[in-house]
N, C-alpha and C. Protein backbone atom coordinates (compact mmCIF):
# COMPACT_ATOMS: atom_id res chain seq x y z
N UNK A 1 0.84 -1.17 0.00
CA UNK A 1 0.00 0.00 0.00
C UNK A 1 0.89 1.24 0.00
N UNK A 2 0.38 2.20 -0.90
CA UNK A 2 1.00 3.12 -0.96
C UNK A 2 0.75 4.69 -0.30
N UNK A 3 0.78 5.46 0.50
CA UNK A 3 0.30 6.49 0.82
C UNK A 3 0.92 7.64 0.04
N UNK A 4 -0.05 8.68 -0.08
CA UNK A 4 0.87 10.40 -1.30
C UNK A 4 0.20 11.15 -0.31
N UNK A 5 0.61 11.89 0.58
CA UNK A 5 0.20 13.24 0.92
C UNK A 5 0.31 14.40 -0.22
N UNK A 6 -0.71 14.42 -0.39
CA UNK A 6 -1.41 15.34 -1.61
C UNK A 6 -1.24 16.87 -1.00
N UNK A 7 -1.71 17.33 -0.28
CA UNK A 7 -1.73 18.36 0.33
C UNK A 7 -2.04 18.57 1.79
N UNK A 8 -1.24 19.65 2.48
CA UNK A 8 -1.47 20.20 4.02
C UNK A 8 -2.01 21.60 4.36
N UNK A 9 -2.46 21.48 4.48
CA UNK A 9 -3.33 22.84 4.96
C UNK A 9 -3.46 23.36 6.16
N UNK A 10 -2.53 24.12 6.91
CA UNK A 10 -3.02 24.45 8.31
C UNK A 10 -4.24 25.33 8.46
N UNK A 11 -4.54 24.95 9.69
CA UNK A 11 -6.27 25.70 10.38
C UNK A 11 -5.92 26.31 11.81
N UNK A 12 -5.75 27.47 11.55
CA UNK A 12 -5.36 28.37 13.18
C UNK A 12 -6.23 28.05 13.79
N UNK A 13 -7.61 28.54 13.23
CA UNK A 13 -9.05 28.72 14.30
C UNK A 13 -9.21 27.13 14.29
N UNK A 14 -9.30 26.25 13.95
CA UNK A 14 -9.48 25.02 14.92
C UNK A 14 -7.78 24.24 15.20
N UNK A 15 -7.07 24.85 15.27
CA UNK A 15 -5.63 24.41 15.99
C UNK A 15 -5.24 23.13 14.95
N UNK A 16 -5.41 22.96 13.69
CA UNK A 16 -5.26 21.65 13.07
C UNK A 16 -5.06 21.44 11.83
N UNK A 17 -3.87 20.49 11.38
CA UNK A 17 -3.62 20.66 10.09
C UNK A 17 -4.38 19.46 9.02
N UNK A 18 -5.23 20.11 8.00
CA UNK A 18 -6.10 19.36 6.82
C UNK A 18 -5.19 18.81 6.11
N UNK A 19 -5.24 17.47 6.25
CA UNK A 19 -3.87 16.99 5.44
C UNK A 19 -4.75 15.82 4.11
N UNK A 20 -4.95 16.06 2.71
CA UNK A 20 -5.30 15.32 1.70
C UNK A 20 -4.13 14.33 1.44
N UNK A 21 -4.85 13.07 1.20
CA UNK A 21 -4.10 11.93 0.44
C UNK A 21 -4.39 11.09 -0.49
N UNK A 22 -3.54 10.37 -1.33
CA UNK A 22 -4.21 9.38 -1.77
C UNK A 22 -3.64 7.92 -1.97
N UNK A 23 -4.31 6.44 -1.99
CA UNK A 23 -3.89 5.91 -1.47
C UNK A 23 -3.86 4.88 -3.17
N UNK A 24 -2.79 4.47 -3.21
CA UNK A 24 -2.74 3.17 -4.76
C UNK A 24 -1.79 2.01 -3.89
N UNK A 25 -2.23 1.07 -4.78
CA UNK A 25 -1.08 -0.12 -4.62
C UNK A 25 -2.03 -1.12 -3.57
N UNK A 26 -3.14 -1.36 -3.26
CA UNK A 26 -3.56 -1.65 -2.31
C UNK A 26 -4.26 -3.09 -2.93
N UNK A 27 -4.44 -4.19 -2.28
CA UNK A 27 -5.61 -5.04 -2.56
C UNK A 27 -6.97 -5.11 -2.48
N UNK A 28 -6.95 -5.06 -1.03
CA UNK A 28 -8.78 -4.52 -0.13
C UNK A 28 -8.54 -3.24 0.18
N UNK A 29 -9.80 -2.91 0.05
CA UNK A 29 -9.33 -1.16 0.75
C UNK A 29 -9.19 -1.69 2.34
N UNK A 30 -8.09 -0.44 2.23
CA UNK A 30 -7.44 -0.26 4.01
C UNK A 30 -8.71 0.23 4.93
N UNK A 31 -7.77 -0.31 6.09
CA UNK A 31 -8.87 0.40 7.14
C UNK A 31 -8.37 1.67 7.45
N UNK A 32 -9.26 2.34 8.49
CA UNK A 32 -9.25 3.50 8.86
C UNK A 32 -7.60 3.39 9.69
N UNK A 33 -7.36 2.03 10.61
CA UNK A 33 -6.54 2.11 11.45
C UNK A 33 -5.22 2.24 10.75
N UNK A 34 -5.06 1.16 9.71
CA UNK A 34 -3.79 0.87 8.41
C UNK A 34 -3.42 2.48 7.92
N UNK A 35 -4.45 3.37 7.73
CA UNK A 35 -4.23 4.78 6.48
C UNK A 35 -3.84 5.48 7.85
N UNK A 36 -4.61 5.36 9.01
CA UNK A 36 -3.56 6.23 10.34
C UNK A 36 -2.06 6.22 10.77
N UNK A 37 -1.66 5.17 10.54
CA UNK A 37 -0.19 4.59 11.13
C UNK A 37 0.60 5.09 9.98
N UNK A 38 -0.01 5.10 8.41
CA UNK A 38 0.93 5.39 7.33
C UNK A 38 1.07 7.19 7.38
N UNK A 39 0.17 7.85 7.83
CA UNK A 39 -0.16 8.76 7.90
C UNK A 39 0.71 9.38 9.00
N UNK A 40 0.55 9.20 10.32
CA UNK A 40 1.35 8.85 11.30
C UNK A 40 3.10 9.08 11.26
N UNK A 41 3.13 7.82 10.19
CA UNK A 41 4.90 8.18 10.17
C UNK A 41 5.40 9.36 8.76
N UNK A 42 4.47 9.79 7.95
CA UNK A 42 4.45 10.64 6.87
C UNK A 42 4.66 11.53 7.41
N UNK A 43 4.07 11.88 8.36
CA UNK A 43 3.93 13.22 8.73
C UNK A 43 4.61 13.83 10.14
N UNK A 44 4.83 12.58 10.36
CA UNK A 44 5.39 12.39 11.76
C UNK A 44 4.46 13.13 12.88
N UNK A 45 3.69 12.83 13.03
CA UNK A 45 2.92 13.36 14.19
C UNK A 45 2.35 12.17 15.30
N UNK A 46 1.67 12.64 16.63
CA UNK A 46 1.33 11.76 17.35
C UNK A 46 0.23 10.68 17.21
N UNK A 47 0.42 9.36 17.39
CA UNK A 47 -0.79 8.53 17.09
C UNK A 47 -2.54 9.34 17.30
N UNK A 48 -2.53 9.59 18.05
CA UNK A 48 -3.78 9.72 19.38
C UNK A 48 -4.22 10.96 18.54
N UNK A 49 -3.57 12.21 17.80
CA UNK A 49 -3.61 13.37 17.28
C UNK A 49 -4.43 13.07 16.05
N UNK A 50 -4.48 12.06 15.74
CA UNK A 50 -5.01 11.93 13.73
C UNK A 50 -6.39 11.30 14.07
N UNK A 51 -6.99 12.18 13.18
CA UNK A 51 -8.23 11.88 12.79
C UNK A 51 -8.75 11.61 11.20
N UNK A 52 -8.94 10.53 10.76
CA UNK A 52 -9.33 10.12 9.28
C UNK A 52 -10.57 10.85 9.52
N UNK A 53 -10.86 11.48 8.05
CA UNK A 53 -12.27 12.27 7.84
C UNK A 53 -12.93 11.25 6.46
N UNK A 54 -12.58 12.00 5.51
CA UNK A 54 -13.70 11.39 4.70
C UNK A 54 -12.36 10.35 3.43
N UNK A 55 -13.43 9.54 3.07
CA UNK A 55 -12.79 8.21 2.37
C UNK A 55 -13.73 8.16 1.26
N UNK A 56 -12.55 8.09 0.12
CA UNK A 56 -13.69 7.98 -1.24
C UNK A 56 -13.10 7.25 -2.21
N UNK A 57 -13.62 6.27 -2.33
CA UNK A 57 -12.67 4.74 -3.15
C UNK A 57 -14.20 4.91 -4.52
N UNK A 58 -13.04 5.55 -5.17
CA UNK A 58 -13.94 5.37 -7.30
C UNK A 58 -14.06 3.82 -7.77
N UNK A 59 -15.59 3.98 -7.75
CA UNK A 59 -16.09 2.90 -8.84
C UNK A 59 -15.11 1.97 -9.70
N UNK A 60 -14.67 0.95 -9.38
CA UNK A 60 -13.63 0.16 -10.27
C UNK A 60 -12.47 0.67 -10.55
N UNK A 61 -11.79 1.34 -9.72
CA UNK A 61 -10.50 2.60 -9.60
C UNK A 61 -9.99 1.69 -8.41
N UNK A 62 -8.58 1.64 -8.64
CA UNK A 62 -7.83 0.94 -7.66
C UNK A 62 -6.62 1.89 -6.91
N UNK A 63 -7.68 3.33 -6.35
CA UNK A 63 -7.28 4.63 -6.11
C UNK A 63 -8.16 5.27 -4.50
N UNK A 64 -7.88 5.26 -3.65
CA UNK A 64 -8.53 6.18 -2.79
C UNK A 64 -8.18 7.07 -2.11
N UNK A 65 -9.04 8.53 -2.42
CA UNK A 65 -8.50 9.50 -1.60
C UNK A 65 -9.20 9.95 -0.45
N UNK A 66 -8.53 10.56 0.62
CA UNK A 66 -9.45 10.55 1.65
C UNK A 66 -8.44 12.17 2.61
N UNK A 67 -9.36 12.50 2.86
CA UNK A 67 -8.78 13.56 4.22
C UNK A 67 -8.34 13.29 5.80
N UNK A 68 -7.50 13.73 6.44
CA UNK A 68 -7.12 13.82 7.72
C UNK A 68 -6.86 14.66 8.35
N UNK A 69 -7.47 15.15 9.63
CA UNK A 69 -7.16 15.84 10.51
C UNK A 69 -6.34 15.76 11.75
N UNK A 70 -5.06 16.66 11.98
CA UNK A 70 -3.88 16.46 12.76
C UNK A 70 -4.35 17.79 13.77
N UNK A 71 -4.19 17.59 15.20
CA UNK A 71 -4.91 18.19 16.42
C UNK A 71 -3.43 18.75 16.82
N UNK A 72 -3.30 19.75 17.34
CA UNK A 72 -2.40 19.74 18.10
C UNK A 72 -2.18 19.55 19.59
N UNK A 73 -3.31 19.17 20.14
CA UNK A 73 -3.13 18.67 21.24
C UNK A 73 -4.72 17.96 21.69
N UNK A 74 -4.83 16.87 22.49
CA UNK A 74 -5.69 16.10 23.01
C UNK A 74 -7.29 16.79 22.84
N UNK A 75 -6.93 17.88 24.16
CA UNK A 75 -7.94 18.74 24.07
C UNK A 75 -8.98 19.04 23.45
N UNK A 76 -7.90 19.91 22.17
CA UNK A 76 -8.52 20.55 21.20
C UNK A 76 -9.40 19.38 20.12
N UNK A 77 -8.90 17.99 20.25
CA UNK A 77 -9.44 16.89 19.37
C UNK A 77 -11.09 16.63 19.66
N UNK A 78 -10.72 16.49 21.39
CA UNK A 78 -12.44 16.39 21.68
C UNK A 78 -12.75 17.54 21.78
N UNK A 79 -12.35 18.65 21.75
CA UNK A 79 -13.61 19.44 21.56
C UNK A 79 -14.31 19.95 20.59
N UNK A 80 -13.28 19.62 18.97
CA UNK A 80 -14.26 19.58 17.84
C UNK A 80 -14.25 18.93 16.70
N UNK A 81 -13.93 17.73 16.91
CA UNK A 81 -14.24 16.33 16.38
C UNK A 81 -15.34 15.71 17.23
N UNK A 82 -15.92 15.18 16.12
CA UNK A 82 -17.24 14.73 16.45
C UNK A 82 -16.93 13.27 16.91
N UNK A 83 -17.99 12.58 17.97
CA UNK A 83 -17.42 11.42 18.83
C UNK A 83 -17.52 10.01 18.16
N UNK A 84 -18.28 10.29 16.96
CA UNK A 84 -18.49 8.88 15.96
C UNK A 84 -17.46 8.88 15.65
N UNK A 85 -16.60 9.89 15.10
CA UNK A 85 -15.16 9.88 13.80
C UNK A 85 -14.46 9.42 14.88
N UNK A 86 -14.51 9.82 16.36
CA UNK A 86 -13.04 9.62 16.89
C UNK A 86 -13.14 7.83 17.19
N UNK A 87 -14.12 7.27 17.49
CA UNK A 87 -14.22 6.22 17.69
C UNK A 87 -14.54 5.14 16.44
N UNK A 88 -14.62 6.06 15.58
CA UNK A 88 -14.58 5.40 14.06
C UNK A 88 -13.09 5.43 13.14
N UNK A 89 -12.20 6.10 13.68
CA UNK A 89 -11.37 6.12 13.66
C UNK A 89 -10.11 5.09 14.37
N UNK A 90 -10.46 5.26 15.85
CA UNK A 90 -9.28 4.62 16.57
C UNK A 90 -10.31 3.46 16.75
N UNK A 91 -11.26 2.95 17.02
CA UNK A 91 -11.81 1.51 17.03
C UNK A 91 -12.80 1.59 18.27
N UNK A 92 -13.14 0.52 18.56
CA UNK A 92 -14.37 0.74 19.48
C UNK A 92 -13.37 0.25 21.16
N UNK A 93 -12.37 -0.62 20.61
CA UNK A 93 -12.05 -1.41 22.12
C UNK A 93 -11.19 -0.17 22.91
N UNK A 94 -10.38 1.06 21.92
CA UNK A 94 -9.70 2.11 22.80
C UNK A 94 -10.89 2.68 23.37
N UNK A 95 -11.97 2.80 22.93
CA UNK A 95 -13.15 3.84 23.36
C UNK A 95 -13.57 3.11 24.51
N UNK A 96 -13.47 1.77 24.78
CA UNK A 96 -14.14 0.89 25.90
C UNK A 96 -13.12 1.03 26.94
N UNK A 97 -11.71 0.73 26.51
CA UNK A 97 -10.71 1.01 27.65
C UNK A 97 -10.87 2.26 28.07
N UNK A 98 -11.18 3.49 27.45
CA UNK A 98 -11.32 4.98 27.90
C UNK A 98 -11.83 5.17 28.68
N UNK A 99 -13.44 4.68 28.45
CA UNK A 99 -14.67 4.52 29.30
C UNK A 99 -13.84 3.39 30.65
N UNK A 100 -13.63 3.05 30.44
CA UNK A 100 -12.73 2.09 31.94
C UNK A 100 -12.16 2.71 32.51
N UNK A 101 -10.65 3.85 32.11
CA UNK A 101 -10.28 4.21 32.66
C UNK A 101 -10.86 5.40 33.67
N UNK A 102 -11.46 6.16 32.68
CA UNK A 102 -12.79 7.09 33.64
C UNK A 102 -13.64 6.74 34.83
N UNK A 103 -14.08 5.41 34.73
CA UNK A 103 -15.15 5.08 35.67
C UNK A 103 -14.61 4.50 36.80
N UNK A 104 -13.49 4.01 36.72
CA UNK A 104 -12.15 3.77 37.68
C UNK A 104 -11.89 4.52 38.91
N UNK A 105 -10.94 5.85 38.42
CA UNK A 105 -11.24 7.08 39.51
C UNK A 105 -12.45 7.19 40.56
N UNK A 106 -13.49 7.18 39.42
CA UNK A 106 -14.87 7.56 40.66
C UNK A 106 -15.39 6.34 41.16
N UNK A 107 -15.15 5.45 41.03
CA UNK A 107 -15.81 4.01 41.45
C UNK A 107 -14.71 4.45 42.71
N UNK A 108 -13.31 4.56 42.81
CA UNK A 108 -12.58 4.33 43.84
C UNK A 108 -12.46 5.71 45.50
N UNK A 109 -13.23 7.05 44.39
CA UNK A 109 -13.20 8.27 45.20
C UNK A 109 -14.46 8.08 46.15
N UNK A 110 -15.20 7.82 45.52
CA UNK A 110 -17.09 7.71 46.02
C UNK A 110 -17.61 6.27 46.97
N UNK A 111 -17.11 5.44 48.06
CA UNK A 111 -17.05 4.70 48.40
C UNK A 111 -18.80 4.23 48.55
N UNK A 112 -19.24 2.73 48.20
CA UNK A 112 -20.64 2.06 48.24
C UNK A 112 -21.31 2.71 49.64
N UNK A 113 -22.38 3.45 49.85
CA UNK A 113 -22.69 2.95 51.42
C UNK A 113 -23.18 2.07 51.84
N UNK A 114 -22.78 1.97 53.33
CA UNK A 114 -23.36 0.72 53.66
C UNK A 114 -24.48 0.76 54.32
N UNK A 115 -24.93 -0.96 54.05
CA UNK A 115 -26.49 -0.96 54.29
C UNK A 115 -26.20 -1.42 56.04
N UNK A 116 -27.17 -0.31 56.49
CA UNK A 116 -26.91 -1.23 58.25
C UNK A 116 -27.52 -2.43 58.37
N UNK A 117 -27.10 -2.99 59.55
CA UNK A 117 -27.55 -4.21 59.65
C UNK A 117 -29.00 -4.28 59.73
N UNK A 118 -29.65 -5.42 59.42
CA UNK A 118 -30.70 -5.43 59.74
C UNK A 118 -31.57 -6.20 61.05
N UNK A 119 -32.21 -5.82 61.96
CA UNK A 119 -32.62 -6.55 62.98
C UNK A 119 -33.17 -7.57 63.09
N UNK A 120 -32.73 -8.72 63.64
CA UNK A 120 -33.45 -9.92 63.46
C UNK A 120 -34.74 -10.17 64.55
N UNK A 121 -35.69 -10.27 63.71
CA UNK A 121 -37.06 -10.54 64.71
C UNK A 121 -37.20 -11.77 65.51
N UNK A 122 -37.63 -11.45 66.65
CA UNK A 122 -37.73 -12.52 67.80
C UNK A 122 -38.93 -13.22 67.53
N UNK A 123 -38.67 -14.37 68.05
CA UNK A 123 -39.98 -15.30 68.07
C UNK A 123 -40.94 -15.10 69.32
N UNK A 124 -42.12 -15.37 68.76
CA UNK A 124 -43.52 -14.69 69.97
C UNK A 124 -43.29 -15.50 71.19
């Protein structure tokens, strides 16, 4: 598989660079995860930072081009990338470990209360 960064485009007002590509040499089309990692070392930026946008594989064309968005920091990713792409992007099991790691903290800050005992009734 081949990756071409076609073009980069920086974006002040959303902190992020529009990066076009296109992809030849391939058998099955790639996944979202495969065009991240190639993308990734092209450009050299951080895994966690890239966001695949849109993917457009031509009718009997053994050619696909597609867009990516590079964050410059965590933050700025969730706050305006939308939460389908990011998890359509990096996969569903990082999004489940995420959700783990979150619910972790407060499961351990917020302790169960306890139920008092209950009184055992005497016989008449």
């Amino acid at each position: 598989m081949k990756v071409d960064i076609t073009e980069t485009t920086p974006n002040p007002l959303l902190k992020r660079k529009e990066i076009s590509f296109d992809v030849s040499e391939f058998k099955g089309t790639p996944s979202r995860k495969e065009l991240k990692e190639h993308i990734v070392k092209s450009a050299h930026v951080k895994e966690e930072l890239v966001v695949i946008g849109r993917l457009v594989h031509g009718f009997g064309k053994k050619t696909l081009t597609g867009t990516a968005h590079v964050y410059e920091d965590l933050a700025t990713l969730k706050k305006f990338e939308r939460e389908f792409m990011i998890v359509r992007t990096n996969g569903k099991q990082e999004k489940a470990a995420e959700k783990k790691a979150e619910d972790a903290p407060a499961e351990e800050k917020a302790p169960a209360p306890e139920k008092p005992a209950e009184a055992k009734k005497e016989d008449k």
